[in-house]
PDB file of N, CA and C in Angstrom:
ATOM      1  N   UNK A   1      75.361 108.222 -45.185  1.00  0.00           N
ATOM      2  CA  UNK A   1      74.020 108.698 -44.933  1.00  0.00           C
ATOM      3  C   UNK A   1      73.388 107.847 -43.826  1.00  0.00           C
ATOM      4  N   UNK A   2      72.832 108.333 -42.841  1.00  0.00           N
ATOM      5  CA  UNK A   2      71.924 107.865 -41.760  1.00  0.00           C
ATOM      6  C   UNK A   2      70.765 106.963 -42.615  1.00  0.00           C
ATOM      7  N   UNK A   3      70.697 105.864 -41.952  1.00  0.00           N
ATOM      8  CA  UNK A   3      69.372 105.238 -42.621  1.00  0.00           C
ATOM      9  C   UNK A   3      68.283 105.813 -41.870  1.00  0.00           C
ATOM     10  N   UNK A   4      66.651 105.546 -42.624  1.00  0.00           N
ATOM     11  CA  UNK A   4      65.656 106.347 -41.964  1.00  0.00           C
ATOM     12  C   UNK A   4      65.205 105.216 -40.700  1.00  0.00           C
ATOM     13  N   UNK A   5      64.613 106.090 -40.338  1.00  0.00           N
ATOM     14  CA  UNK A   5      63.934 105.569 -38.871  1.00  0.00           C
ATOM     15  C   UNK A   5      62.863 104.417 -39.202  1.00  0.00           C
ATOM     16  N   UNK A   6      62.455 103.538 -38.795  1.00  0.00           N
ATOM     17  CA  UNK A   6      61.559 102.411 -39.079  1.00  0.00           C
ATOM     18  C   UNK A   6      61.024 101.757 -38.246  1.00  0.00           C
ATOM     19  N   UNK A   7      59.982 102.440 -37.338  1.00  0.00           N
ATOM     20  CA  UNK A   7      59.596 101.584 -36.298  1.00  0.00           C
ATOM     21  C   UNK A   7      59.673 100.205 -36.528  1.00  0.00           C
ATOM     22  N   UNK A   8      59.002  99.332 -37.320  1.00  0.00           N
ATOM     23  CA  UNK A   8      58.499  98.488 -37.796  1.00  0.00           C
ATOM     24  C   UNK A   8      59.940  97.253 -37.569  1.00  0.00           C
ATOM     25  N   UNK A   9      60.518  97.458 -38.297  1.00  0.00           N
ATOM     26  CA  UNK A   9      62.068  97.037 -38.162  1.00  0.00           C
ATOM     27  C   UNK A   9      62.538  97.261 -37.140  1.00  0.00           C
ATOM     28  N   UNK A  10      62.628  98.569 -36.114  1.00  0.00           N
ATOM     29  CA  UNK A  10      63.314  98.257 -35.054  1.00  0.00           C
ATOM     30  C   UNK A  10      62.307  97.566 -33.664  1.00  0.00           C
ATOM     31  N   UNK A  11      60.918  97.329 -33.973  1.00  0.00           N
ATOM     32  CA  UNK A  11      60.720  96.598 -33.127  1.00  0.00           C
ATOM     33  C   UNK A  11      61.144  95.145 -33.811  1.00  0.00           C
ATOM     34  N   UNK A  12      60.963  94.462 -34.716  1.00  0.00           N
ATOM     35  CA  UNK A  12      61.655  93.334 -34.763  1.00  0.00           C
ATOM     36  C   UNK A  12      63.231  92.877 -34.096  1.00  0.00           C
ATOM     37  N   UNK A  13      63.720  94.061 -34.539  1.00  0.00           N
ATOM     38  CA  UNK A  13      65.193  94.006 -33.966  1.00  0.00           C
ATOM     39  C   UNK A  13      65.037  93.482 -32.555  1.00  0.00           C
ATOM     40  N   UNK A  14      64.086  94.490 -31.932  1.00  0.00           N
ATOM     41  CA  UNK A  14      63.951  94.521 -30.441  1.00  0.00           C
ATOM     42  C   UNK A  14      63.454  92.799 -30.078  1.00  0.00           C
ATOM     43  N   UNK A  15      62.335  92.445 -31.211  1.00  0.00           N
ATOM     44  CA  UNK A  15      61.496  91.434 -29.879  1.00  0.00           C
ATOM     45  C   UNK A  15      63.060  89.926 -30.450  1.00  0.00           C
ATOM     46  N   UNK A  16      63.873  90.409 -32.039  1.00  0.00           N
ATOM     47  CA  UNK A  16      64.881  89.021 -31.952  1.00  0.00           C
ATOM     48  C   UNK A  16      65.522  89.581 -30.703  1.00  0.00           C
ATOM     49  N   UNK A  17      66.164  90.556 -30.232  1.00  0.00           N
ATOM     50  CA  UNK A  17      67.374  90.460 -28.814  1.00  0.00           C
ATOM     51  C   UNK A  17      66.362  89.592 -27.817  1.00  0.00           C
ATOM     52  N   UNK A  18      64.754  90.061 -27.513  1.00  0.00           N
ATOM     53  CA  UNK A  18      64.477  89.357 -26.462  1.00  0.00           C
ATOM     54  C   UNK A  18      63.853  87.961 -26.676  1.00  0.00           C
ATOM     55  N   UNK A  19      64.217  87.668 -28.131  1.00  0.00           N
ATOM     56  CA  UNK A  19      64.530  85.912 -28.076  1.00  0.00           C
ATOM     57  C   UNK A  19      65.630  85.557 -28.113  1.00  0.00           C
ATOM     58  N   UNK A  20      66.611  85.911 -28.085  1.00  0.00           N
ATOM     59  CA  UNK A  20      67.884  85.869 -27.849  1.00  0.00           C
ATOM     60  C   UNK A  20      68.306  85.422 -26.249  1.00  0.00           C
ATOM     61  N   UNK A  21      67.549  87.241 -25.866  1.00  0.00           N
ATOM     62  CA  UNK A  21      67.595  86.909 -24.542  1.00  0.00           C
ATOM     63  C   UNK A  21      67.204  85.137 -23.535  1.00  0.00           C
ATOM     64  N   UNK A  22      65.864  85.229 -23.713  1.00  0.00           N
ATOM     65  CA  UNK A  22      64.959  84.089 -23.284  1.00  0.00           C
ATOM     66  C   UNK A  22      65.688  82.788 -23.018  1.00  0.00           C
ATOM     67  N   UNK A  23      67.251  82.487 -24.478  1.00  0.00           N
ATOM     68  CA  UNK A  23      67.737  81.738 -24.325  1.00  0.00           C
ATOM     69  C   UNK A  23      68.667  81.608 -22.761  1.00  0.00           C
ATOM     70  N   UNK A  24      69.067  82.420 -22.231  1.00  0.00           N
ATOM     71  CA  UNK A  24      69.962  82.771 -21.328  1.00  0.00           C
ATOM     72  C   UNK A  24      69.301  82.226 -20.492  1.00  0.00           C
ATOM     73  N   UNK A  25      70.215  81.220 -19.136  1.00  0.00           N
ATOM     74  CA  UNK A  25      69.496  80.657 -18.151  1.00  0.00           C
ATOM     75  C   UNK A  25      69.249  81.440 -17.060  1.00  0.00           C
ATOM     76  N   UNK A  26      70.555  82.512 -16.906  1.00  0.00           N
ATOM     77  CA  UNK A  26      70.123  83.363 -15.862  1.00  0.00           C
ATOM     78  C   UNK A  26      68.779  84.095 -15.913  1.00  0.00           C
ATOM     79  N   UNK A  27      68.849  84.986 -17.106  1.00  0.00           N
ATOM     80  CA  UNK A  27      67.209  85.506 -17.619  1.00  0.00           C
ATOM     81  C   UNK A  27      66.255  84.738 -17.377  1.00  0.00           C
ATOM     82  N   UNK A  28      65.841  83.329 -17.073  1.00  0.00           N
ATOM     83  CA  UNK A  28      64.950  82.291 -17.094  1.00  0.00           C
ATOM     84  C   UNK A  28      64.558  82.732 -15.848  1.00  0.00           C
ATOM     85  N   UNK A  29      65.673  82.641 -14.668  1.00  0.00           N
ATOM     86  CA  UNK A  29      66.098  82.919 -13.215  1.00  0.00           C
ATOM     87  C   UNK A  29      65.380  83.916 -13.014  1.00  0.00           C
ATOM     88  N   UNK A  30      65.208  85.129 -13.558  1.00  0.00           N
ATOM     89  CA  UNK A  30      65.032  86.307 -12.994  1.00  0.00           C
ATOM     90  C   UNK A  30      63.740  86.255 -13.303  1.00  0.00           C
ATOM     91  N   UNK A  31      63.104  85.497 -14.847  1.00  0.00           N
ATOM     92  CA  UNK A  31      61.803  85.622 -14.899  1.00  0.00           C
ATOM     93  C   UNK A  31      60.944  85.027 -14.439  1.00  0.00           C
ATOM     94  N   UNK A  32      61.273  84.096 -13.791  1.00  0.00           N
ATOM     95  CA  UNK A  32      60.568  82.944 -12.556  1.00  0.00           C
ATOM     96  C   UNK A  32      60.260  84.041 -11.371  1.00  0.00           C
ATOM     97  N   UNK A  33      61.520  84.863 -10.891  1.00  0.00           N
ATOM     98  CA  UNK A  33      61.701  85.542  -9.696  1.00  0.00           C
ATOM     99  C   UNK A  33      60.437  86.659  -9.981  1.00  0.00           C
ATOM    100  N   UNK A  34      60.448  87.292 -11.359  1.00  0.00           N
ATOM    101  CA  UNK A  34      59.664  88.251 -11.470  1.00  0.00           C
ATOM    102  C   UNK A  34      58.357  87.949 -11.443  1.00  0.00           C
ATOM    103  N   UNK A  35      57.738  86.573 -11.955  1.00  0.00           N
ATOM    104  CA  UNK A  35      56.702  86.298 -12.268  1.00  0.00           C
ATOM    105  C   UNK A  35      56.366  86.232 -10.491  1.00  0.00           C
ATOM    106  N   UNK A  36      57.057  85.272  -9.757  1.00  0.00           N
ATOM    107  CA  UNK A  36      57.038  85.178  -8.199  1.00  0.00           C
ATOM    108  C   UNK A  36      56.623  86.171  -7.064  1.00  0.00           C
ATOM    109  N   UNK A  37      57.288  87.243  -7.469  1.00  0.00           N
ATOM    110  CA  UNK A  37      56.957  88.659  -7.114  1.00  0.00           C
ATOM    111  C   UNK A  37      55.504  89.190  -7.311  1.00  0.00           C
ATOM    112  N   UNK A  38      55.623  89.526  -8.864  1.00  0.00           N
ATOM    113  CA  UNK A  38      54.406  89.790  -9.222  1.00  0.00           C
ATOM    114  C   UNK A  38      53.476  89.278  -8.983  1.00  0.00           C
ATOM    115  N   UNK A  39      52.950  87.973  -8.501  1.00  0.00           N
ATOM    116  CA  UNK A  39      51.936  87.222  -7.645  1.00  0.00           C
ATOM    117  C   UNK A  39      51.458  87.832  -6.236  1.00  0.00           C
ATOM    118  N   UNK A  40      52.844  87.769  -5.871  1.00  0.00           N
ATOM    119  CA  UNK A  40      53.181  87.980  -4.224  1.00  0.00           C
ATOM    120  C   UNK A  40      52.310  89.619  -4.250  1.00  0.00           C
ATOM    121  N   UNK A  41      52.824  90.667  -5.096  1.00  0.00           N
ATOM    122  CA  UNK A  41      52.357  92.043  -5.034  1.00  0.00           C
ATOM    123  C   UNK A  41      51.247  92.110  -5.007  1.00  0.00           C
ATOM    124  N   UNK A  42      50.468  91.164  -5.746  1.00  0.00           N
ATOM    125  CA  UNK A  42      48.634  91.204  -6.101  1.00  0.00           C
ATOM    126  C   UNK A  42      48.079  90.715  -4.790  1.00  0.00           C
ATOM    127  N   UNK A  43      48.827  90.112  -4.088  1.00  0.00           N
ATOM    128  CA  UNK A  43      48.287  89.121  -2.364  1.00  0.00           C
ATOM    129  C   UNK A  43      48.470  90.665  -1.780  1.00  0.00           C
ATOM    130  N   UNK A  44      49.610  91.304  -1.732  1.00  0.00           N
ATOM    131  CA  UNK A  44      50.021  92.274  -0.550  1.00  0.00           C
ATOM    132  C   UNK A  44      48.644  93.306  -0.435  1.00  0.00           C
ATOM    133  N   UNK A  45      48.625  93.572   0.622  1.00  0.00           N
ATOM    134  CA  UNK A  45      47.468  94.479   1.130  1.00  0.00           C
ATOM    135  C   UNK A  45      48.091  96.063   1.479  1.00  0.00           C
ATOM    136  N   UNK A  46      48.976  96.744   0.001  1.00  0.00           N
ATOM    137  CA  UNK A  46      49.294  98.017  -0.173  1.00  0.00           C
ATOM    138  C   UNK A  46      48.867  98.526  -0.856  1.00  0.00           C
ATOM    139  N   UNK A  47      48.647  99.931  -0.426  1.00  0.00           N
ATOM    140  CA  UNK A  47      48.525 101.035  -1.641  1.00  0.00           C
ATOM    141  C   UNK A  47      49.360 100.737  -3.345  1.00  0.00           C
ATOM    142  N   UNK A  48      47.756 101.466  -4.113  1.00  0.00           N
ATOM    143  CA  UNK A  48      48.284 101.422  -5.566  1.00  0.00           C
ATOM    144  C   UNK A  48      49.856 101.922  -5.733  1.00  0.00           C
ATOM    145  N   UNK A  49      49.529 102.890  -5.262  1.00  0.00           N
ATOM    146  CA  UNK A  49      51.848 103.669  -5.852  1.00  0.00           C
ATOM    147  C   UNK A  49      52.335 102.987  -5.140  1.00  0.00           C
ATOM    148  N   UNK A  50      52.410 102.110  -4.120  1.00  0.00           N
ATOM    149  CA  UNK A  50      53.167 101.673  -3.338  1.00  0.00           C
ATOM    150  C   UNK A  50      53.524 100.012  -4.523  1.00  0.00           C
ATOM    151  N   UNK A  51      52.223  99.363  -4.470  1.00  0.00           N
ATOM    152  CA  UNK A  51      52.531  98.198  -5.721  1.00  0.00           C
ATOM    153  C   UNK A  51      53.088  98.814  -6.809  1.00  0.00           C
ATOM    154  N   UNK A  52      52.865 100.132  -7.360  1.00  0.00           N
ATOM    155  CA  UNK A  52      53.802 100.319  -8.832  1.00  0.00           C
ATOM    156  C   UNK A  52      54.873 100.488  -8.770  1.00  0.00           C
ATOM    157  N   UNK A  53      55.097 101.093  -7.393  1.00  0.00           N
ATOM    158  CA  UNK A  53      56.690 101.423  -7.542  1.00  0.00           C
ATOM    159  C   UNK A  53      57.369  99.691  -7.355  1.00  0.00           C
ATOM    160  N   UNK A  54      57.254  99.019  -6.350  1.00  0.00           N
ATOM    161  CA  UNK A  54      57.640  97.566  -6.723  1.00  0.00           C
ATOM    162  C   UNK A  54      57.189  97.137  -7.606  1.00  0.00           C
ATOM    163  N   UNK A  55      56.126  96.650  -8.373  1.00  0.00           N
ATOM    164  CA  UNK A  55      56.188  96.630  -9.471  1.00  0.00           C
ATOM    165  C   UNK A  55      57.524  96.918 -10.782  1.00  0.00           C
ATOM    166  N   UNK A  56      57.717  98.221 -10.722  1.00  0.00           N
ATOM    167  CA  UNK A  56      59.015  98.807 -11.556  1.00  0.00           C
ATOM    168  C   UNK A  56      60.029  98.654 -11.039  1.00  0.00           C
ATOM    169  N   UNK A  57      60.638  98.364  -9.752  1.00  0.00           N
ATOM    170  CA  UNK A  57      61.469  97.850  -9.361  1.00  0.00           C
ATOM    171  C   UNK A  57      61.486  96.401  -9.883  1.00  0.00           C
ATOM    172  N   UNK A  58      60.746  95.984 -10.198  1.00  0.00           N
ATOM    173  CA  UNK A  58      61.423  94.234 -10.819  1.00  0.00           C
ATOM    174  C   UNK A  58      61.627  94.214 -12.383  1.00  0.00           C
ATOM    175  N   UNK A  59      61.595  95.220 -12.625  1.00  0.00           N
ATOM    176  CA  UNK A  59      62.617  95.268 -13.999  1.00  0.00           C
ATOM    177  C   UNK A  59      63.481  95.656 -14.142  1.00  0.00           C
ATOM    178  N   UNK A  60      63.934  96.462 -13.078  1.00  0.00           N
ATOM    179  CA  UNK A  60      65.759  96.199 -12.916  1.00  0.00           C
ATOM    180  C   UNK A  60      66.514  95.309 -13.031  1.00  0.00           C
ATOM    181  N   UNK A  61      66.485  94.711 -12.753  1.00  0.00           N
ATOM    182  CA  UNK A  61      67.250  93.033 -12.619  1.00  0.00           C
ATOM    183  C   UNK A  61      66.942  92.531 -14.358  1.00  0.00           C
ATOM    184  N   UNK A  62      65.821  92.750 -14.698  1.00  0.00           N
ATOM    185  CA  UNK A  62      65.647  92.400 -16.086  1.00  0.00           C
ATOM    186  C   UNK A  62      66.577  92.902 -17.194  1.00  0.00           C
ATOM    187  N   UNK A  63      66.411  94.632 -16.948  1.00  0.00           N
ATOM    188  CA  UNK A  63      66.681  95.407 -17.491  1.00  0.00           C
ATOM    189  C   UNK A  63      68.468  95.139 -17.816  1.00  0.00           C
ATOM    190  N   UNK A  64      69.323  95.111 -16.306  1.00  0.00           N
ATOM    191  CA  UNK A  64      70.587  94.606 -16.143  1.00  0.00           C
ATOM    192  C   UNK A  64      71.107  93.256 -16.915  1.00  0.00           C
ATOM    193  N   UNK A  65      70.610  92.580 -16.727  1.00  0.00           N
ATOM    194  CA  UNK A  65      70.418  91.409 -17.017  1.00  0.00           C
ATOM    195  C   UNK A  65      70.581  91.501 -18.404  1.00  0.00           C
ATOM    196  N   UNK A  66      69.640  92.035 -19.626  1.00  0.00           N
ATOM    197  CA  UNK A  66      69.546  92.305 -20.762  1.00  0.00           C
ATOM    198  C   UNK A  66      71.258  92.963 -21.196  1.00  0.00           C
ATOM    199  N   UNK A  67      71.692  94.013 -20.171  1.00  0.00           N
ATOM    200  CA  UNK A  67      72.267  94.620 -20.779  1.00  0.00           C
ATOM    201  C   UNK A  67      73.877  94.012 -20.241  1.00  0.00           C
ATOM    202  N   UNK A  68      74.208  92.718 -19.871  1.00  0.00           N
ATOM    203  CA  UNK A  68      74.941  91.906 -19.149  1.00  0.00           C
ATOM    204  C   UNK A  68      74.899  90.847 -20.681  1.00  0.00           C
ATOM    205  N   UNK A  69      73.809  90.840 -20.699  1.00  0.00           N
ATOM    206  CA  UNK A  69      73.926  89.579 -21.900  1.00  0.00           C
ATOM    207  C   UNK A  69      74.578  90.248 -23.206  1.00  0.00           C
ATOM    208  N   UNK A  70      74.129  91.577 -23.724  1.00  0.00           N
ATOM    209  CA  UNK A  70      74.665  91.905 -23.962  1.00  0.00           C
ATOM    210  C   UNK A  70      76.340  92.604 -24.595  1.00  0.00           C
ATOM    211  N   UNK A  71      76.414  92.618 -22.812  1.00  0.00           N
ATOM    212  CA  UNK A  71      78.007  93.081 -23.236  1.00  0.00           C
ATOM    213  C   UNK A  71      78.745  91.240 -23.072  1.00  0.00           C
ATOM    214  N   UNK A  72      78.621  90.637 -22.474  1.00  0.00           N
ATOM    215  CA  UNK A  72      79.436  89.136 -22.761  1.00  0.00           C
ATOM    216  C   UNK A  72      78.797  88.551 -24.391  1.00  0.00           C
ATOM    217  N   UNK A  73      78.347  88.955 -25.158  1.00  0.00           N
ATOM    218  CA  UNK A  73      77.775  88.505 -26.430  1.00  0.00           C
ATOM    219  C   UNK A  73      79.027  89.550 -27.369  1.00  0.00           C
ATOM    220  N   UNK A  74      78.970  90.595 -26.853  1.00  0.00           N
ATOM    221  CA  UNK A  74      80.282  91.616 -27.708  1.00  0.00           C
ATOM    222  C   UNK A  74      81.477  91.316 -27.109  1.00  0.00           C
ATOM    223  N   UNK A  75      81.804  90.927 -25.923  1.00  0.00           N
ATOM    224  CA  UNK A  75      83.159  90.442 -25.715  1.00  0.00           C
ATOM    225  C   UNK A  75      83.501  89.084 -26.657  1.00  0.00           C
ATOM    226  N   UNK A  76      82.262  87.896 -26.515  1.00  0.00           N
ATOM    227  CA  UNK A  76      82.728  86.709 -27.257  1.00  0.00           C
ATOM    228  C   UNK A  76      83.059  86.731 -28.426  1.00  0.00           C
ATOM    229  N   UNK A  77      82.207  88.107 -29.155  1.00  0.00           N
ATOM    230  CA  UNK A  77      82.036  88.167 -30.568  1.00  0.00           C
ATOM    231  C   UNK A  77      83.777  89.163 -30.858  1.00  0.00           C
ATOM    232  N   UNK A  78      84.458  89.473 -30.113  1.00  0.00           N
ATOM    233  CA  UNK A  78      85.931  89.790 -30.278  1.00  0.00           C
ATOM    234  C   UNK A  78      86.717  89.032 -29.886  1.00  0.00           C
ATOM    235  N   UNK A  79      86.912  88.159 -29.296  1.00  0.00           N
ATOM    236  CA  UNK A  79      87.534  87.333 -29.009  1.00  0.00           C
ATOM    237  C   UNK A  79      87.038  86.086 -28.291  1.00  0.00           C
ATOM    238  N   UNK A  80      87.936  84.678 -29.076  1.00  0.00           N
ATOM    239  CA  UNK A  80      87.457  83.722 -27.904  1.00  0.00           C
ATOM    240  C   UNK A  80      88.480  83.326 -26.663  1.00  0.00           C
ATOM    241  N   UNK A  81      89.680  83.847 -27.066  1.00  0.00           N
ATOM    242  CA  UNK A  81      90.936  83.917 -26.337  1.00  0.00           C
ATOM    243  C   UNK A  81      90.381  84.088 -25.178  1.00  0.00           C
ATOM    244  N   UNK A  82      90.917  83.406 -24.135  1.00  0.00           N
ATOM    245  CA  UNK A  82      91.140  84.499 -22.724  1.00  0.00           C
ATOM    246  C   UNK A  82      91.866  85.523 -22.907  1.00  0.00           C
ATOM    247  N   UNK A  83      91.331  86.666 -22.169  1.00  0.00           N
ATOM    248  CA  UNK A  83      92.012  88.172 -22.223  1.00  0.00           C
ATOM    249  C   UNK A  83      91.542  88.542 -20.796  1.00  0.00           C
ATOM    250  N   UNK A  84      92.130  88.851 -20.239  1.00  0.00           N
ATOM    251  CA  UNK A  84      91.531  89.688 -18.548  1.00  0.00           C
ATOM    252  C   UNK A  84      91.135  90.280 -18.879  1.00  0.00           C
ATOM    253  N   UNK A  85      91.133  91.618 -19.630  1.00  0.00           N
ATOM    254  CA  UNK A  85      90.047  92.594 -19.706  1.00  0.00           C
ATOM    255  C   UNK A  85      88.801  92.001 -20.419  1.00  0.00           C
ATOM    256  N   UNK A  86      88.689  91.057 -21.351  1.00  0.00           N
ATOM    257  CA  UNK A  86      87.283  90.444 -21.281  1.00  0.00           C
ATOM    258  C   UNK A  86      86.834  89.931 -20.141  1.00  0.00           C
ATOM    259  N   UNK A  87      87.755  88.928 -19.160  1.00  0.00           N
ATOM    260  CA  UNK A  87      87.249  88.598 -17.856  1.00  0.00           C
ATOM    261  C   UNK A  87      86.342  89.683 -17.171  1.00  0.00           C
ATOM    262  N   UNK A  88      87.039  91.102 -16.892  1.00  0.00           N
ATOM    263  CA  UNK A  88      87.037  92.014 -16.287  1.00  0.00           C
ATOM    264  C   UNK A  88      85.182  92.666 -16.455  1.00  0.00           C
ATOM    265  N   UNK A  89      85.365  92.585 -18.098  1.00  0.00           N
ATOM    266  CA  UNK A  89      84.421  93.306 -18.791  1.00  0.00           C
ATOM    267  C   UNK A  89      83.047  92.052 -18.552  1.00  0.00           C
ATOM    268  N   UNK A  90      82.943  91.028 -18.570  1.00  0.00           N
ATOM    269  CA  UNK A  90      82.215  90.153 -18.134  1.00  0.00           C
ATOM    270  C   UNK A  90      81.990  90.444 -16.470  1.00  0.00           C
ATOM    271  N   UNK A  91      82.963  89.940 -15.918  1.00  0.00           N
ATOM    272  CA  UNK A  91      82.949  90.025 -14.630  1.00  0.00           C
ATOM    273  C   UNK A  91      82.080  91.396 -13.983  1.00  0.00           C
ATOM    274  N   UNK A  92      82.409  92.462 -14.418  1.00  0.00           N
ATOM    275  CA  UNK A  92      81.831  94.265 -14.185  1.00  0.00           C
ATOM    276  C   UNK A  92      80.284  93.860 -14.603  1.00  0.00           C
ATOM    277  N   UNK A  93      79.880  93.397 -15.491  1.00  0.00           N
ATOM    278  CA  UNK A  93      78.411  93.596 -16.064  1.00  0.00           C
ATOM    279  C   UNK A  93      77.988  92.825 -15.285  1.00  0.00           C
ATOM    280  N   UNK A  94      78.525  91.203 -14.845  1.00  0.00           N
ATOM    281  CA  UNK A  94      77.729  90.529 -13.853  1.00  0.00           C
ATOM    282  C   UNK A  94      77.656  90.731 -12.681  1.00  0.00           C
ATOM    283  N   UNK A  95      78.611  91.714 -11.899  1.00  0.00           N
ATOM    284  CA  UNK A  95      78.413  92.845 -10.991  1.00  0.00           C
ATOM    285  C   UNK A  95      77.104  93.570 -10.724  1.00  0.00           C
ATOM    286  N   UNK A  96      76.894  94.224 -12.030  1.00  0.00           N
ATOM    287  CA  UNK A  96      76.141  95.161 -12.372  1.00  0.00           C
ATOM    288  C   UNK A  96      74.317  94.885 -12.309  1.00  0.00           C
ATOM    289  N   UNK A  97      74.598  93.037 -12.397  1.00  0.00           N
ATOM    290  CA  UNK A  97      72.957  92.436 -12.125  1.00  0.00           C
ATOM    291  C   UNK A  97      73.083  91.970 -10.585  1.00  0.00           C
ATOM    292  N   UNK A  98      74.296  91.733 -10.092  1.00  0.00           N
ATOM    293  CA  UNK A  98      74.192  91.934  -8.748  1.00  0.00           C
ATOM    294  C   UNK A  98      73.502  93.090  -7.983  1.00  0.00           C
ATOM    295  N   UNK A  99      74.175  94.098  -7.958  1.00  0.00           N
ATOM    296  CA  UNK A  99      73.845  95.263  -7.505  1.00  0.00           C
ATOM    297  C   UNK A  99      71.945  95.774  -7.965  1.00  0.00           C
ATOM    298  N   UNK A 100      71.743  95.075  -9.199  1.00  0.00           N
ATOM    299  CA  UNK A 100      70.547  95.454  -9.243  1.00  0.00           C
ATOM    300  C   UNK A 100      69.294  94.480  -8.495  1.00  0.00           C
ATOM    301  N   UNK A 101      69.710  93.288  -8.151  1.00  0.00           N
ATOM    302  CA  UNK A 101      69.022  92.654  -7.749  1.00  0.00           C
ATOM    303  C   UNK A 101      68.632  92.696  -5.910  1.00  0.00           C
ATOM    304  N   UNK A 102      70.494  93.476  -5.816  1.00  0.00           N
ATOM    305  CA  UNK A 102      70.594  94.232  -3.963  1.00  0.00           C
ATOM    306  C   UNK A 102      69.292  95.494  -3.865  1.00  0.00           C
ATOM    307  N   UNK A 103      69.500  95.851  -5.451  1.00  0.00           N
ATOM    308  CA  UNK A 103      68.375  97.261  -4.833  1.00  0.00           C
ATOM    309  C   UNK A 103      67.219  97.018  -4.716  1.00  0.00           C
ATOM    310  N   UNK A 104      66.496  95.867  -5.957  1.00  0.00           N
ATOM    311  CA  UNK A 104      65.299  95.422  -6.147  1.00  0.00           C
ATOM    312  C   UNK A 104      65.213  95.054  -4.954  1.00  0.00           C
ATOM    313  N   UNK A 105      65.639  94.044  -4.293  1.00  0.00           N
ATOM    314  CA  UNK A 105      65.134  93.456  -2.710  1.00  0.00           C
ATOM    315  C   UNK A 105      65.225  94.635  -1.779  1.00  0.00           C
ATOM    316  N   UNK A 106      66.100  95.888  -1.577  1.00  0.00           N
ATOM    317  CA  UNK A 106      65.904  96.850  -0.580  1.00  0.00           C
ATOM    318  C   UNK A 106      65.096  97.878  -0.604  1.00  0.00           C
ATOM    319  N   UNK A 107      64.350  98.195  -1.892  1.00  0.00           N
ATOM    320  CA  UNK A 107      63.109  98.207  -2.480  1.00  0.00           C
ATOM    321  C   UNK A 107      62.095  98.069  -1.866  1.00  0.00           C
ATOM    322  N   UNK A 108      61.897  96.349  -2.158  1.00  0.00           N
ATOM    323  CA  UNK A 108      60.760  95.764  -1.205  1.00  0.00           C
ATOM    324  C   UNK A 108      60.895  95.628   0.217  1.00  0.00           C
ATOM    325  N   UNK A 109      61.806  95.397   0.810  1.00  0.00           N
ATOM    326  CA  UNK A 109      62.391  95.281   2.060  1.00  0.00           C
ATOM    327  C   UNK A 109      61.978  96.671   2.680  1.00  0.00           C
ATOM    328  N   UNK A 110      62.231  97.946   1.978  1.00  0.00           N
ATOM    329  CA  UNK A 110      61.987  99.175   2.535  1.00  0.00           C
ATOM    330  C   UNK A 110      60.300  99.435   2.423  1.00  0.00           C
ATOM    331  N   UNK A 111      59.657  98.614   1.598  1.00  0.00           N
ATOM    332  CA  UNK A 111      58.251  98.890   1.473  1.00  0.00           C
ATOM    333  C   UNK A 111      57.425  98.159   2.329  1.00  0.00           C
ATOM    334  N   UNK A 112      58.183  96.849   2.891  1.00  0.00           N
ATOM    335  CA  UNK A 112      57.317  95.985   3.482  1.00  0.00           C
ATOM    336  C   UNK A 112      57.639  96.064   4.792  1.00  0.00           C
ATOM    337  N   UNK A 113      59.114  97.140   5.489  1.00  0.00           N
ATOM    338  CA  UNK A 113      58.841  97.268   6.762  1.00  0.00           C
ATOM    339  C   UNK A 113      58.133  98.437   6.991  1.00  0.00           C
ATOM    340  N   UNK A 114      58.345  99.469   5.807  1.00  0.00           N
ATOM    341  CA  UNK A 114      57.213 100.536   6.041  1.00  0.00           C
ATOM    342  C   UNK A 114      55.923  99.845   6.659  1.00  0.00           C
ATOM    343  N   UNK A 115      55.292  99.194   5.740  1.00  0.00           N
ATOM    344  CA  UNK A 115      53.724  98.898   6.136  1.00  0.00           C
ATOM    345  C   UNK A 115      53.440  97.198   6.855  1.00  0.00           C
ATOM    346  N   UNK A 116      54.538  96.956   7.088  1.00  0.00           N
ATOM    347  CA  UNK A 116      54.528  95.836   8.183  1.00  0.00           C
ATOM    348  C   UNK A 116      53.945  96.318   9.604  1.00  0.00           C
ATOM    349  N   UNK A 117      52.806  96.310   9.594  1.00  0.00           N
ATOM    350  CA  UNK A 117      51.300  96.204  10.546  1.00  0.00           C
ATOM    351  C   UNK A 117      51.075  94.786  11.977  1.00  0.00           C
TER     352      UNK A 117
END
């Protein structure tokens, strides 16, 4: 039987992963970067949609990030062996905050030569 739905419980669930998270140094990294940003956006002299959409662009990297910690937390939790395909499977997800952190900056990069005055 499906258990019932429980908001209540699954936000707990939610805010232990993002103390979980918090522990992670890279996550520390990104939330320095985000907080950094988000300063920087309130100085910039752009349009509202123009700050939201950067804005939401810096939770990509978060978002990745989360889901990176993630999958190396289920690889460790199967094995502590070396295995290449855990390498692999580590290696792919930390890829995966790469690539998000290439878009987040081409993002802003594309917003700030737009209105680079």
């Amino acid at each position: 039987m499906k258990p019932k739905y429980n908001l209540i419980k699954n936000t707990i669930y939610a805010l232990d992963g993002a103390k979980e998270l918090f522990r992670e140094t890279a996550f520390k990294i990104e939330l320095v970067a985000f907080i950094i940003a988000t300063i920087i956006l309130f100085i910039l002299p752009y349009p509202i949609w123009a700050k939201s959409f950067m804005f939401a662009s810096l939770f990509i990297p978060l978002l990745t990030e989360a889901l990176n910690t993630a999958i190396e937390k289920v690889v460790d939790l199967i094995t502590d062996d070396y295995h290449i395909l855990a390498k692999h499977a580590k290696d792919i997800a930390a890829f995966g905050v790469m690539l998000s952190i290439f878009i987040t900056i081409f993002i802003w990069f594309g917003f700030i030569v737009y209105f680079w005055r």
